[in-house]
Protein backbone atom coordinates (compact mmCIF):
# COMPACT_ATOMS: atom_id res chain seq x y z
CA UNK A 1 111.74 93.58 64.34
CA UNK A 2 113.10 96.14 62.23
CA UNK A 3 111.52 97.18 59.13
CA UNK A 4 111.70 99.80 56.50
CA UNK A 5 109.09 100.32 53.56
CA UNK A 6 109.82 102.94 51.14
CA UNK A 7 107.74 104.79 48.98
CA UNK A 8 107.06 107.37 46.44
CA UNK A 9 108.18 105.89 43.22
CA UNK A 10 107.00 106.38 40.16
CA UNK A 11 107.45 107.85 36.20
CA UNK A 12 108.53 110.87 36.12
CA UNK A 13 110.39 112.88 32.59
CA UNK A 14 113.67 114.13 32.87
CA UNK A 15 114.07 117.40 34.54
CA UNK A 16 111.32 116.40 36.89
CA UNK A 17 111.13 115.85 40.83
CA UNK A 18 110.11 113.34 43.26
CA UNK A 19 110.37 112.69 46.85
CA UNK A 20 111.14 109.26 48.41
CA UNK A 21 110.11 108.08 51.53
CA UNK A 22 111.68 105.36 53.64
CA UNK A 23 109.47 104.33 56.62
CA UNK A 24 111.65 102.74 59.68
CA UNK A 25 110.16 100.63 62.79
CA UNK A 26 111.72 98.10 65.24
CA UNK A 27 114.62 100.37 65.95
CA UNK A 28 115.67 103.36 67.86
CA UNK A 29 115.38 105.89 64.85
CA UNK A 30 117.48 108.91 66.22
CA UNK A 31 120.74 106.66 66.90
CA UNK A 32 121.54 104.67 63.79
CA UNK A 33 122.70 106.62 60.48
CA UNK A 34 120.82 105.30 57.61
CA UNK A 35 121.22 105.78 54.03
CA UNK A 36 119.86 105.06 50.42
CA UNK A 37 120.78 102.77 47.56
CA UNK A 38 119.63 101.98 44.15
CA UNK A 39 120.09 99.39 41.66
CA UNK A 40 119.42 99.51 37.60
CA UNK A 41 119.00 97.39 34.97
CA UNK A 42 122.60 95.25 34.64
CA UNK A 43 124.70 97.48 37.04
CA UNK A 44 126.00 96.85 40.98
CA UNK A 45 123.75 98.08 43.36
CA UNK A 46 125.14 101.64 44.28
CA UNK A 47 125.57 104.08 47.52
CA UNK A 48 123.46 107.28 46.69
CA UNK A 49 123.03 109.37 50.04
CA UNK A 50 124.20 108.94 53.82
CA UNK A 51 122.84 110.56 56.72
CA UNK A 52 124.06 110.54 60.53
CA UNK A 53 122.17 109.41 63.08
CA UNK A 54 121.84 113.22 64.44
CA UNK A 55 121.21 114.06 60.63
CA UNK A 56 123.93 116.55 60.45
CA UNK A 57 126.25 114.76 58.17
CA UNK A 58 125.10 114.13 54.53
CA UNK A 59 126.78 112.44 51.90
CA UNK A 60 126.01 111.79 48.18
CA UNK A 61 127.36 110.05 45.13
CA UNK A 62 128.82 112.61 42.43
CA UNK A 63 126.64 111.75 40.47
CA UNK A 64 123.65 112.71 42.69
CA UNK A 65 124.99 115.35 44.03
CA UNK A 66 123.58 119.08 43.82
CA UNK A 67 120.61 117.62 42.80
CA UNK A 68 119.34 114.92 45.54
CA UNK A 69 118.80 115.95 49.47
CA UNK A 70 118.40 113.36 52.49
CA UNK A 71 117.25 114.17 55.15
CA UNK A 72 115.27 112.54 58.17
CA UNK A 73 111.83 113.22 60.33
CA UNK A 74 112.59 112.26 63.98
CA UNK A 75 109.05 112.94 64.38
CA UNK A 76 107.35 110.39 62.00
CA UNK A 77 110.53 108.02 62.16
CA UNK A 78 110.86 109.09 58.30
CA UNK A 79 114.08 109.38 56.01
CA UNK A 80 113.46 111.23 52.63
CA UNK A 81 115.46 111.21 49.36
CA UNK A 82 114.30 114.47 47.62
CA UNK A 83 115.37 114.20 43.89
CA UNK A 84 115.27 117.17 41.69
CA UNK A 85 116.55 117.63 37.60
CA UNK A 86 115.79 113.66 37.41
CA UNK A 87 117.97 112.11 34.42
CA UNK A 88 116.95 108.58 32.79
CA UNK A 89 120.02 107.10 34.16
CA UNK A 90 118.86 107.74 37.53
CA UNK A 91 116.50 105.19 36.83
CA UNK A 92 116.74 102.32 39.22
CA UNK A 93 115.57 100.84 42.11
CA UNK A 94 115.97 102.34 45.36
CA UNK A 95 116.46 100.91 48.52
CA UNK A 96 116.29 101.98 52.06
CA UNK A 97 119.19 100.80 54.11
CA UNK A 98 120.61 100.51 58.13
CA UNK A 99 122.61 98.90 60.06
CA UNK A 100 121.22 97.57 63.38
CA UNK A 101 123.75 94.17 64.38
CA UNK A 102 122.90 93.41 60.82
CA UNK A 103 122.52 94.81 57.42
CA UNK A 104 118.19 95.65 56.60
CA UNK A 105 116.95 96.81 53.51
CA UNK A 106 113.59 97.48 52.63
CA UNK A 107 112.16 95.81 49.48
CA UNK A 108 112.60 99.10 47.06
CA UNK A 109 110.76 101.65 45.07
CA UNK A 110 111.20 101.81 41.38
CA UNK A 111 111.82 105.18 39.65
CA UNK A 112 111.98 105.61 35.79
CA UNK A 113 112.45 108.59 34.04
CA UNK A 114 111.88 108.77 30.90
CA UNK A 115 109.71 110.69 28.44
């Protein structure tokens, strides 16, 4: 069964850093691209960052971008959303997402930033 349970959420003030973690099981890791959403107060749930199954292609919302970096851990089965210069309207939920047959999300990690 495939499952994903991310972490690393938290408070954090503008201009701050944090590092999410999306833990994936019950699928073959290294050949399915994954990527990351979030999801604030009142607003559509939004694409932030893509990565290819090989983990050479990246993509990121403008408004992320330059400032958030996916990446993935083969090793420990492990995609990361580093997030650096944090602004309160990056505040949202965020959500771990793949495709296997279906569509899988994992149940989200808030982040707030605010002072």
């Amino acid at each position: 069964q495939v499952q994903l349970v991310e972490s690393g959420g938290g408070l954090v003030q503008p201009g701050g850093s944090l590092r999410l973690s999306c833990s994936a099981s019950g699928f073959s890791f290294s050949t399915y691209a994954m990527s990351w959403y979030r999801q604030a107060p009142g607003k559509e749930r939004e694409l932030v960052a893509r990565i290819s199954y090989h983990g050479r292609q990246r993509n990121y919302a403008d408004s992320v971008k330059g400032r958030f970096t996916i990446s993935r851990d083969y090793d420990k089965n492990t995609m990361y959303l580093q997030m650096n210069s944090l602004k309160p309207e990056d505040t949202a939920v965020y959500y771990c997402w793949v495709f296997v047959g279906v569509d899988y999300w994992g149940r989200g990690t808030q982040v707030t930033v605010s002072s």
